[in-house]
PDB file of N, CA and C in Angstrom:
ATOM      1  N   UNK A   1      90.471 110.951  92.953  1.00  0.00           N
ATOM      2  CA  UNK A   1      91.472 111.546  93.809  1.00  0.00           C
ATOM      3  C   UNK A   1      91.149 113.025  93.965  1.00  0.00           C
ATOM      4  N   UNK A   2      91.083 113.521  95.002  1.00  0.00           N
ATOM      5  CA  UNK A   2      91.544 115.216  95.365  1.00  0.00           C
ATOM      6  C   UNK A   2      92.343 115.769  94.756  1.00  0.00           C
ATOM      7  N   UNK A   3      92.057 116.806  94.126  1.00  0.00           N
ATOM      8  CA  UNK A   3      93.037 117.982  93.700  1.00  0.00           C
ATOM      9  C   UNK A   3      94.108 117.564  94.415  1.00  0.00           C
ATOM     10  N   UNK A   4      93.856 118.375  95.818  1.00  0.00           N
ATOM     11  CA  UNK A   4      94.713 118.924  97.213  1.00  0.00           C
ATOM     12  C   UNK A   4      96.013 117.252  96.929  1.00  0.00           C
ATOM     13  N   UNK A   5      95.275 116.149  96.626  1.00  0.00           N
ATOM     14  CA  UNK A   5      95.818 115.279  97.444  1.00  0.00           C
ATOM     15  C   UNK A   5      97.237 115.026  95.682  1.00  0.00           C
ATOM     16  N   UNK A   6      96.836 115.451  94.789  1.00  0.00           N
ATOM     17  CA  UNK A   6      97.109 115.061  93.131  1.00  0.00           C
ATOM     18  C   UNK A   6      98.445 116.324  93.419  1.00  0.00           C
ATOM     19  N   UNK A   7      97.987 117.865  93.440  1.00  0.00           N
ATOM     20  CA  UNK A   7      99.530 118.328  94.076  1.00  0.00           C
ATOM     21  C   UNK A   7     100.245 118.285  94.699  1.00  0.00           C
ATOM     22  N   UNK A   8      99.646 117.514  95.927  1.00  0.00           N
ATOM     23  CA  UNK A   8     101.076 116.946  97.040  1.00  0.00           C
ATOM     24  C   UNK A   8     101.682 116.127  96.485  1.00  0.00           C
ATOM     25  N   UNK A   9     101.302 115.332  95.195  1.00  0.00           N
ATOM     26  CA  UNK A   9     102.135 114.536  94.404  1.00  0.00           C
ATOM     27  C   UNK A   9     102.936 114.969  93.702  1.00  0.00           C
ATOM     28  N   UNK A  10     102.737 116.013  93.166  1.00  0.00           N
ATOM     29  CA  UNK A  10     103.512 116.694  92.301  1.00  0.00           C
ATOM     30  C   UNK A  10     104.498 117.351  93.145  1.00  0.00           C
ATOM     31  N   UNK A  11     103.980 117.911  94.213  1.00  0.00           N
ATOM     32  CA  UNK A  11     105.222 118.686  95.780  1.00  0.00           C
ATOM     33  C   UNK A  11     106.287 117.876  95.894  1.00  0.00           C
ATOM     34  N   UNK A  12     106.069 116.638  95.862  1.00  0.00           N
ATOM     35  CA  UNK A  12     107.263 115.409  96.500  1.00  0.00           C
ATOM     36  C   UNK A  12     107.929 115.422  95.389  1.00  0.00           C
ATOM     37  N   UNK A  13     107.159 115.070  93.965  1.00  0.00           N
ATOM     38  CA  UNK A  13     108.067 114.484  92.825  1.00  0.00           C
ATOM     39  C   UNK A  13     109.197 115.884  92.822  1.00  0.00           C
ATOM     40  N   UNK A  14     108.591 116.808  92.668  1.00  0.00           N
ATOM     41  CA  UNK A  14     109.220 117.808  92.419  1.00  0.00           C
ATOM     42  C   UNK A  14     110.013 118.288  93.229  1.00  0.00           C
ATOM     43  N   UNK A  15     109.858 118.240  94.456  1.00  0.00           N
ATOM     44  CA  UNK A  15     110.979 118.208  96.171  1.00  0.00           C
ATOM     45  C   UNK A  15     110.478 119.820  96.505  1.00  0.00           C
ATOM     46  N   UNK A  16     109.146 119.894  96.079  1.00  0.00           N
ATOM     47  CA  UNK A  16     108.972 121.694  96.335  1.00  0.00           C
ATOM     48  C   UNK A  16     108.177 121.815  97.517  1.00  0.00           C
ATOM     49  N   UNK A  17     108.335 122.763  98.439  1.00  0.00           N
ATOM     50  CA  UNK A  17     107.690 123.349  99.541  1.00  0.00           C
ATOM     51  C   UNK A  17     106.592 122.738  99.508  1.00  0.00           C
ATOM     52  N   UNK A  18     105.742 122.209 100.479  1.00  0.00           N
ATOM     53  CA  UNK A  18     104.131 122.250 100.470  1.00  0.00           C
ATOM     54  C   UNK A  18     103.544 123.372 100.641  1.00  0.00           C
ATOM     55  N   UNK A  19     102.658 123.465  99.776  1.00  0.00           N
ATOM     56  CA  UNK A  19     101.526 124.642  99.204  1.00  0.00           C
ATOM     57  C   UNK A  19     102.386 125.506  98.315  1.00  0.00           C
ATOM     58  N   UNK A  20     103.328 125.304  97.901  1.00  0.00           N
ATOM     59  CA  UNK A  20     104.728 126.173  97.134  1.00  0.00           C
ATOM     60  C   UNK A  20     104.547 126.401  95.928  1.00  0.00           C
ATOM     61  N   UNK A  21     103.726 125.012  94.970  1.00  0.00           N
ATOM     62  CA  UNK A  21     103.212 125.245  93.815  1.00  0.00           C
ATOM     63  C   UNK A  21     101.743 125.682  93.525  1.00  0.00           C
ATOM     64  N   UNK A  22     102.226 126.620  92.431  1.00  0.00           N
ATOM     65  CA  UNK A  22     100.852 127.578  91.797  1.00  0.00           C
ATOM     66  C   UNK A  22     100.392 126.383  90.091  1.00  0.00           C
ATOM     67  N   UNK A  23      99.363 127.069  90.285  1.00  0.00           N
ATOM     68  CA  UNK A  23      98.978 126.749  88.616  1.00  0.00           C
ATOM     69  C   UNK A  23      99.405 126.885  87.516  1.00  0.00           C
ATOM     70  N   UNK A  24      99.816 128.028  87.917  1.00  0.00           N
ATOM     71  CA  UNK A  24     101.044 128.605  86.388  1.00  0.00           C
ATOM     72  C   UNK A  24     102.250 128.025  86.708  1.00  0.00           C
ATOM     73  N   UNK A  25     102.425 126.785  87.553  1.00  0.00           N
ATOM     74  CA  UNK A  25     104.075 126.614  87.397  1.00  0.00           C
ATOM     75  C   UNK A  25     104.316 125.914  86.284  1.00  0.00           C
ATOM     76  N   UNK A  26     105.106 125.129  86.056  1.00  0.00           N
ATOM     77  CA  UNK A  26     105.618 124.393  85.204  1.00  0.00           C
ATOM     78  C   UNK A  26     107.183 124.386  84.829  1.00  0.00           C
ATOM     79  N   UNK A  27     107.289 123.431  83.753  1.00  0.00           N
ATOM     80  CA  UNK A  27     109.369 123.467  83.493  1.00  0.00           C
ATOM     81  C   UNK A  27     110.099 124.401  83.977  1.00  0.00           C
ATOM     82  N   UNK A  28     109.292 125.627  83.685  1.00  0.00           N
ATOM     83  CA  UNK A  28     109.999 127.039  83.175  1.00  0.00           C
ATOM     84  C   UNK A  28     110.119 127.553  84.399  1.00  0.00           C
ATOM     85  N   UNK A  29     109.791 127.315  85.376  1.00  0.00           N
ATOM     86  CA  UNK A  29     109.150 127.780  86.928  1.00  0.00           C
ATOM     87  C   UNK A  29     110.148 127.242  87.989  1.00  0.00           C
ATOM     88  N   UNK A  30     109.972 126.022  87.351  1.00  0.00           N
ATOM     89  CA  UNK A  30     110.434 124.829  88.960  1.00  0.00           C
ATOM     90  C   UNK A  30     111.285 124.167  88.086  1.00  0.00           C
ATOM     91  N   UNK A  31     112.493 124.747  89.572  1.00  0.00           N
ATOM     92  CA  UNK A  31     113.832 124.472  88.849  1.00  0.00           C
ATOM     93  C   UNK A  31     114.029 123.102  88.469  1.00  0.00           C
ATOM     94  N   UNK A  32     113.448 122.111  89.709  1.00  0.00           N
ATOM     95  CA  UNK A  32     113.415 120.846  89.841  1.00  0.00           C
ATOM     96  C   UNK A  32     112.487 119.915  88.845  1.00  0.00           C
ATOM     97  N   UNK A  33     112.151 120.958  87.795  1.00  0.00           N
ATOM     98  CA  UNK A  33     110.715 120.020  86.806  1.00  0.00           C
ATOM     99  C   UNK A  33     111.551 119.766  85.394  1.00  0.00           C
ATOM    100  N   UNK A  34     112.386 118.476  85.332  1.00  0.00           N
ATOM    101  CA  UNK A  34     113.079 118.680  84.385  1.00  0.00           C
ATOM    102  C   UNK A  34     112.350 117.602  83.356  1.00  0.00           C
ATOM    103  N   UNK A  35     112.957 116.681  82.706  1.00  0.00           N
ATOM    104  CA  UNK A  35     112.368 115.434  81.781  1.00  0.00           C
ATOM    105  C   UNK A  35     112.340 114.446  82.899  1.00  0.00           C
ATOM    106  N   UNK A  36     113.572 113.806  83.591  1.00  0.00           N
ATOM    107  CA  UNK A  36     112.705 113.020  84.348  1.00  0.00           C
ATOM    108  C   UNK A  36     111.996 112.979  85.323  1.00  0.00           C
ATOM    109  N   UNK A  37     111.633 114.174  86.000  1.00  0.00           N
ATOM    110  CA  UNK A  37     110.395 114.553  86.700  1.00  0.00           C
ATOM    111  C   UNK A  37     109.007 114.983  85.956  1.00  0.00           C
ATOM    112  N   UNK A  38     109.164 115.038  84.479  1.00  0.00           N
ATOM    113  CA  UNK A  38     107.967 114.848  83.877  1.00  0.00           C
ATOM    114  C   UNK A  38     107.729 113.157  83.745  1.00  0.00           C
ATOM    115  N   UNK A  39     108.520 112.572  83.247  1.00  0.00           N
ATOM    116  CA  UNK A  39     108.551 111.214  83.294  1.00  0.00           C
ATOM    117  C   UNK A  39     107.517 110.781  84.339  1.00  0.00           C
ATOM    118  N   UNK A  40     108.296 110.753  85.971  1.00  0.00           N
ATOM    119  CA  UNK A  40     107.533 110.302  87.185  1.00  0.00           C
ATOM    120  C   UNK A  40     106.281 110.751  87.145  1.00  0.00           C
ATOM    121  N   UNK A  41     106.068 111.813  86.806  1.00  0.00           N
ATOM    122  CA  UNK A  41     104.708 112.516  86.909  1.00  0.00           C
ATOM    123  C   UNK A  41     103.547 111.815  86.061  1.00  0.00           C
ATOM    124  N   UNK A  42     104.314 111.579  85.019  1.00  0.00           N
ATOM    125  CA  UNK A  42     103.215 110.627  83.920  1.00  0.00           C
ATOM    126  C   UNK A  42     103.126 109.284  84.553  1.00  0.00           C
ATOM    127  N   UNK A  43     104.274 108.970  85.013  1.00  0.00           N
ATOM    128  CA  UNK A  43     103.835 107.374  85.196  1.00  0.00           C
ATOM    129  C   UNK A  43     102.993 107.042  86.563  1.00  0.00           C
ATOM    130  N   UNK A  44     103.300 108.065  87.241  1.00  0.00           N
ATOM    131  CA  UNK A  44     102.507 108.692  88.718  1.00  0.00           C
ATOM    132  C   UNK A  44     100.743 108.890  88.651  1.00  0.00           C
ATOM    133  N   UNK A  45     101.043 109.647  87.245  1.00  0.00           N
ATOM    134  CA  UNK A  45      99.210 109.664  86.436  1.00  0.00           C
ATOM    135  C   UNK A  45      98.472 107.995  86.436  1.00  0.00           C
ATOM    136  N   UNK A  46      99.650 107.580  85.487  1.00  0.00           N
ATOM    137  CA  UNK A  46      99.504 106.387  85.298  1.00  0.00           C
ATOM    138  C   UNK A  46      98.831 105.284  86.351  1.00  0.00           C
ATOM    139  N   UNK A  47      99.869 105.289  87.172  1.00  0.00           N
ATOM    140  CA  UNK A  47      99.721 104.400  88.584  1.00  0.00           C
ATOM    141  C   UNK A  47      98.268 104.450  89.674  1.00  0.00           C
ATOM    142  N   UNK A  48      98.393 105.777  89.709  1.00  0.00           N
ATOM    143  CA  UNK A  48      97.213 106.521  90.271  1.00  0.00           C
ATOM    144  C   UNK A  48      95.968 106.348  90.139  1.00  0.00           C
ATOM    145  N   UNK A  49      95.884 107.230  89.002  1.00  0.00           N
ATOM    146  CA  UNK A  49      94.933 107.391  88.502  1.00  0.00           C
ATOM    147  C   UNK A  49      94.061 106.079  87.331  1.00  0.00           C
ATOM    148  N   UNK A  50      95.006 105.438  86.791  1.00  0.00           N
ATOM    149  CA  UNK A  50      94.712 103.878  85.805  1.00  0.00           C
ATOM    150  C   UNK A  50      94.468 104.827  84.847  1.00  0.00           C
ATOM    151  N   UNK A  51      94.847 106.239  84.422  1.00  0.00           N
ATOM    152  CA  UNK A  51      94.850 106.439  82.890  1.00  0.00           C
ATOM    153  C   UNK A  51      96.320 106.447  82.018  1.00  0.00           C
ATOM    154  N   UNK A  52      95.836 106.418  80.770  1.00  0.00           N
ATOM    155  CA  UNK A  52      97.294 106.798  80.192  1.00  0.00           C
ATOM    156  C   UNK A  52      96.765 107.879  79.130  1.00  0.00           C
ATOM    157  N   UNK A  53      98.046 109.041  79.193  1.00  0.00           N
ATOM    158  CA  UNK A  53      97.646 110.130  78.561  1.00  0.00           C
ATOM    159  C   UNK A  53      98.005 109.941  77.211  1.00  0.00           C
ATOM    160  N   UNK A  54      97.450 110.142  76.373  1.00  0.00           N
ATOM    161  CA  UNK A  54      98.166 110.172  74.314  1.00  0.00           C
ATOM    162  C   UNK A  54      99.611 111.562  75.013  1.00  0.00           C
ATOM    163  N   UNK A  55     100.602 110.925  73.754  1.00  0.00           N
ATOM    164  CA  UNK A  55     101.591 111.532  73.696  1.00  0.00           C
ATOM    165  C   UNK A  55     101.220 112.693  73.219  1.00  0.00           C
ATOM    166  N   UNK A  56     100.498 113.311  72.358  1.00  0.00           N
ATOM    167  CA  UNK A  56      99.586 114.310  71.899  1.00  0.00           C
ATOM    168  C   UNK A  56      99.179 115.624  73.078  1.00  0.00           C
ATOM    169  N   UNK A  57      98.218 114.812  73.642  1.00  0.00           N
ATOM    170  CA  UNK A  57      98.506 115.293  75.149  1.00  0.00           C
ATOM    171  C   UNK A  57      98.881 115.848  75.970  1.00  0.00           C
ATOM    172  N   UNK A  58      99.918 114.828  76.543  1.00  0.00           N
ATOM    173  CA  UNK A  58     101.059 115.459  77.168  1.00  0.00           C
ATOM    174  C   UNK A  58     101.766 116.397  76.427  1.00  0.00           C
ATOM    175  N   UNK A  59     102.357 116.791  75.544  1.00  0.00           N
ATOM    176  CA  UNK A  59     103.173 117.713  75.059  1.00  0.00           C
ATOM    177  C   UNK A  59     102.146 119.140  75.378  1.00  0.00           C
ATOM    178  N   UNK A  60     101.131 119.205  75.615  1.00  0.00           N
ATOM    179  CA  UNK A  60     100.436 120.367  75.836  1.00  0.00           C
ATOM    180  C   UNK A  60     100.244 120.655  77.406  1.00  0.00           C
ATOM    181  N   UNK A  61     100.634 119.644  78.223  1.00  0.00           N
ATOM    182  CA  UNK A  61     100.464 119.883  79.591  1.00  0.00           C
ATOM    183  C   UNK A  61     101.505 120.058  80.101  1.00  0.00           C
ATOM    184  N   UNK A  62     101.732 121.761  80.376  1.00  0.00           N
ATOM    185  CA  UNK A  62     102.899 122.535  80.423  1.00  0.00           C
ATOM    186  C   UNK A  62     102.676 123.193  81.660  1.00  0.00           C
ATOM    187  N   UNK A  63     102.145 123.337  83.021  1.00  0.00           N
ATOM    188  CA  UNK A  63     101.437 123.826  83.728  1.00  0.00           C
ATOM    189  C   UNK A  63     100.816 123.095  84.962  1.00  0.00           C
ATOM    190  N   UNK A  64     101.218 123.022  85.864  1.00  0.00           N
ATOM    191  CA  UNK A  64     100.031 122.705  86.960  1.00  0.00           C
ATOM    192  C   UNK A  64      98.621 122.364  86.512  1.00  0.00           C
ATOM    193  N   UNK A  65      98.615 123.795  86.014  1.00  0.00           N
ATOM    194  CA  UNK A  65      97.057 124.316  86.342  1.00  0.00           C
ATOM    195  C   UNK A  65      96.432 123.139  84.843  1.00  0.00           C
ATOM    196  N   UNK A  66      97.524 123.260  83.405  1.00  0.00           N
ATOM    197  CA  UNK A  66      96.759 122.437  82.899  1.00  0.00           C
ATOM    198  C   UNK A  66      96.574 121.119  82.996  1.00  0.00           C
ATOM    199  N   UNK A  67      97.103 120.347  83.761  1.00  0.00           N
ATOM    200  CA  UNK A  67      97.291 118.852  84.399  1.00  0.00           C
ATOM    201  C   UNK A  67      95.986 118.798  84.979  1.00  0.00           C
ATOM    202  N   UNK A  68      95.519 119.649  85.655  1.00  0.00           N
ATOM    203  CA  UNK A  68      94.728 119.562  86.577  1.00  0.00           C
ATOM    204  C   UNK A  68      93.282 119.986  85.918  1.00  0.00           C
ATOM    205  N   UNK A  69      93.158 120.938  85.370  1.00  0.00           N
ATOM    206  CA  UNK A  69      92.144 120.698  84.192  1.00  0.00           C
ATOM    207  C   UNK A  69      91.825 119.206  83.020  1.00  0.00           C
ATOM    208  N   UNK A  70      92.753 119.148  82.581  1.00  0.00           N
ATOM    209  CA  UNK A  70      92.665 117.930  81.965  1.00  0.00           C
ATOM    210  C   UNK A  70      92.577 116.714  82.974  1.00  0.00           C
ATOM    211  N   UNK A  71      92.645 116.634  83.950  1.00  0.00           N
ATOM    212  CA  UNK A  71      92.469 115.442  84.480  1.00  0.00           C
ATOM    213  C   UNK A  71      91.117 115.364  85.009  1.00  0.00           C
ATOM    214  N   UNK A  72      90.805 116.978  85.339  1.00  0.00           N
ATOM    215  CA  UNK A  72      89.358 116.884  85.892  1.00  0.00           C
ATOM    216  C   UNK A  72      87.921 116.907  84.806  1.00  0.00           C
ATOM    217  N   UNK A  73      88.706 116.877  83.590  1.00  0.00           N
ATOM    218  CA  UNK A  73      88.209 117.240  82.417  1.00  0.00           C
ATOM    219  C   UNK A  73      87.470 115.698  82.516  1.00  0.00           C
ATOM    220  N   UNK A  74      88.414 114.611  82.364  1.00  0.00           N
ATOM    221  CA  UNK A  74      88.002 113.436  82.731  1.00  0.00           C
ATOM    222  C   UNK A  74      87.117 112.449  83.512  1.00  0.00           C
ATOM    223  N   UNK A  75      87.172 113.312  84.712  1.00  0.00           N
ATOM    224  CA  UNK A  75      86.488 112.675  86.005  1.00  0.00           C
ATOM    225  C   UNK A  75      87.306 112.174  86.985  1.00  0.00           C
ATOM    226  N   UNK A  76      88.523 113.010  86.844  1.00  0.00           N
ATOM    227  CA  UNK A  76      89.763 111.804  87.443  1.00  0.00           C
ATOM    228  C   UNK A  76      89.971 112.319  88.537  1.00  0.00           C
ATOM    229  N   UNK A  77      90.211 114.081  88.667  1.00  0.00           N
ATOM    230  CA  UNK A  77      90.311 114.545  89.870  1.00  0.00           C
ATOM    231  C   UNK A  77      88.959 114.985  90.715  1.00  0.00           C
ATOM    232  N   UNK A  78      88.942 115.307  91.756  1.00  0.00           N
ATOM    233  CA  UNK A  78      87.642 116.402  92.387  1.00  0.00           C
ATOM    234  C   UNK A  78      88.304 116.847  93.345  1.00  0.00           C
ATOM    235  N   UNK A  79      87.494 118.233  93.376  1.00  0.00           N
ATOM    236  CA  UNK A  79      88.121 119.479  94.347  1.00  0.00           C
ATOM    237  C   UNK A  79      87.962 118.534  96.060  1.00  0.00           C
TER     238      UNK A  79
END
């Protein structure tokens, strides 16, 4: 999957502007990024992408920007 195409996912879940989110967003940022919009987001990974993240993991992906590293860390995303 595309970057471009992996944050428009996150735009909808989250109900935020397109192009609205930065890298540094996260919980703390977007008003709309609460638990169960982390929820969707994982299971969105899930669906998507056919990975599942360790709970380990996730508790460290606090950030846009680190979602998107770690996924490309993988092979999962490309620019």
């Amino acid at each position: 999957m595309k970057t471009e195409a992996f944050v428009a996912i996150l735009e909808d879940i989250l109900q935020a502007p397109k192009g609205s989110l930065k890298m540094e967003d996260g919980p703390k940022t977007v008003k709309t990024w609460d638990s169960m919009a982390q929820v969707t987001i994982l299971a969105t990974i899930d669906q998507e992408l056919h990975v599942e993240l360790s709970d380990e993991l996730v508790s460290k992906l606090t950030t846009v920007g680190q979602m998107i590293e770690v996924l490309k860390s993988q092979g999962l995303l490309q620019d």
